[in-house]
Protein backbone atom coordinates (compact mmCIF):
# COMPACT_ATOMS: atom_id res chain seq x y z
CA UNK A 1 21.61 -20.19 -1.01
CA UNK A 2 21.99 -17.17 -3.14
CA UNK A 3 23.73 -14.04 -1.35
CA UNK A 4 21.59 -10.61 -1.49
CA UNK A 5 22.44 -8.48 -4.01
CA UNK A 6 22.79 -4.55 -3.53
CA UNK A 7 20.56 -2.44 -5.15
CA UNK A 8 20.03 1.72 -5.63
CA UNK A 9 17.42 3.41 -4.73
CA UNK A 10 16.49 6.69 -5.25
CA UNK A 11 14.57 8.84 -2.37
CA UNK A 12 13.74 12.24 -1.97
CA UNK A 13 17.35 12.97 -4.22
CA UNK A 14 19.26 10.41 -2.44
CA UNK A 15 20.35 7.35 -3.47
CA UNK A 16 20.29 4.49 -1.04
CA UNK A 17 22.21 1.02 -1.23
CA UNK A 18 20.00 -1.61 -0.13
CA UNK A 19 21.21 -5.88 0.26
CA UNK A 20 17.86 -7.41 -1.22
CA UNK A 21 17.31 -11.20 -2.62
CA UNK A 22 17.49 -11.05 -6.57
CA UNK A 23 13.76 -12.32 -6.33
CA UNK A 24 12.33 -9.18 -4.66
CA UNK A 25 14.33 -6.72 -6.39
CA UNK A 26 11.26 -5.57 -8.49
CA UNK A 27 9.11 -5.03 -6.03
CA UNK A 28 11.84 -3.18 -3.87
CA UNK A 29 12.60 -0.99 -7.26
CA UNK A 30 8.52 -0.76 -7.39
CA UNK A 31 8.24 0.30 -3.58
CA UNK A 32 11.42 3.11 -3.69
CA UNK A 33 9.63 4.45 -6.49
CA UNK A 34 5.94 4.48 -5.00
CA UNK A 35 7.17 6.34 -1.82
CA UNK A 36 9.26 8.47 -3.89
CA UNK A 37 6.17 9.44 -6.01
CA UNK A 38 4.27 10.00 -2.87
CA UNK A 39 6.94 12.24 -1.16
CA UNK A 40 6.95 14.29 -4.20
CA UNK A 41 2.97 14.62 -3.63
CA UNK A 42 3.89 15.72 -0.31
CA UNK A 43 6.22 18.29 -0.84
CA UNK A 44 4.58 19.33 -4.13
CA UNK A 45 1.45 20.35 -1.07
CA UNK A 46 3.95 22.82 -0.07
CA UNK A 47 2.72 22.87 4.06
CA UNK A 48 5.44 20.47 4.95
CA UNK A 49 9.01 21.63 5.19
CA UNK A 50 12.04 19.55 6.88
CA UNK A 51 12.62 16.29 5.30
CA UNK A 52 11.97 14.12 8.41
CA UNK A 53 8.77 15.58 8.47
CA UNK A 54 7.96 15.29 5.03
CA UNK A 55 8.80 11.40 5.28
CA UNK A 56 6.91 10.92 8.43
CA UNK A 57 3.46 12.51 6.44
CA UNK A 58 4.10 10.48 3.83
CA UNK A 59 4.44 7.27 5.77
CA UNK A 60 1.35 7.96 7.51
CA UNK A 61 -0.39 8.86 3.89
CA UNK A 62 0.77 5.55 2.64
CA UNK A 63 -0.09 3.46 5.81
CA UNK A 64 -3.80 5.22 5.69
CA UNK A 65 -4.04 4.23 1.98
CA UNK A 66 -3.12 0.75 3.05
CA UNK A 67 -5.44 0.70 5.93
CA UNK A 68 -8.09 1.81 3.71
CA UNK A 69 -7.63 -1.46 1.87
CA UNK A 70 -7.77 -3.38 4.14
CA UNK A 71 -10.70 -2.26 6.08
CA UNK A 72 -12.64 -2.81 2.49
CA UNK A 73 -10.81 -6.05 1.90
CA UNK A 74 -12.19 -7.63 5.03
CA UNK A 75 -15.62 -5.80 4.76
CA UNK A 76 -16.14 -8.76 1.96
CA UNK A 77 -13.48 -11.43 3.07
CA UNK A 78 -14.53 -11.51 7.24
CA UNK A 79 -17.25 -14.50 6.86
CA UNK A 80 -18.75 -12.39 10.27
CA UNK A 81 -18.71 -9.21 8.27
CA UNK A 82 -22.16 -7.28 8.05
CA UNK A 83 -21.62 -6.54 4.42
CA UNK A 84 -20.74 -9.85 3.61
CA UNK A 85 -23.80 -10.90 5.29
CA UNK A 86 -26.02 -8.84 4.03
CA UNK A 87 -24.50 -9.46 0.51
CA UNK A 88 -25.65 -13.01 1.07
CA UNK A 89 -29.19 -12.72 1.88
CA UNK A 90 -29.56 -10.53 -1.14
CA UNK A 91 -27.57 -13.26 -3.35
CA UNK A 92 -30.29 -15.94 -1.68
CA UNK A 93 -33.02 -13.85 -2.33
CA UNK A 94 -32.34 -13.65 -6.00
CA UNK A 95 -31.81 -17.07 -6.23
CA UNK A 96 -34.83 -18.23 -4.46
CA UNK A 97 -36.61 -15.78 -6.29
CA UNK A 98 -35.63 -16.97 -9.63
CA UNK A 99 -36.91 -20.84 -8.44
């Protein structure tokens, strides 16, 4: 088994040493920079000053965006969804309509 190797990241002008499987290093490097970008939005607002603060708005921005998502992602996955449902009677009444 392959050991983890240690990666930077840079956070709100910090840099961070991280152990992280060589597999999953892109998406870490993708993910540092994401909530970097999104702190930056944060503080670029200008109501937010400490930096635990600022990271606990942007975590709650990011898991909102992410909850958003999903919510929309199961509005058409959830077989008992009402969109889904009602997606398929219109589907069905196309098709029969076309017969």
């Amino acid at each position: 088994m392959k050991r983890p190797k240690n990666v930077t990241l840079h956070i709100l002008d910090k840099d961070y040493v991280v152990a992280c499987p060589e597999s999953e290093q892109d998406d870490l490097l993708a993910s540092a920079h994401y909530l970097n970008d999104k702190i930056q939005e944060v503080r670029e607002r200008g109501k937010v000053s400490g930096s635990e603060r600022l990271l606990v708005m942007t975590a709650l921005n990011i898991v909102h965006e992410l909850l958003q998502h999903k919510n929309a992602k199961n509005r058409y996955t959830n077989p008992n969804s009402v969109d889904l449902q009602r997606l398929e009677q219109k589907l069905q009444a196309a098709l029969d309509a076309s017969v």
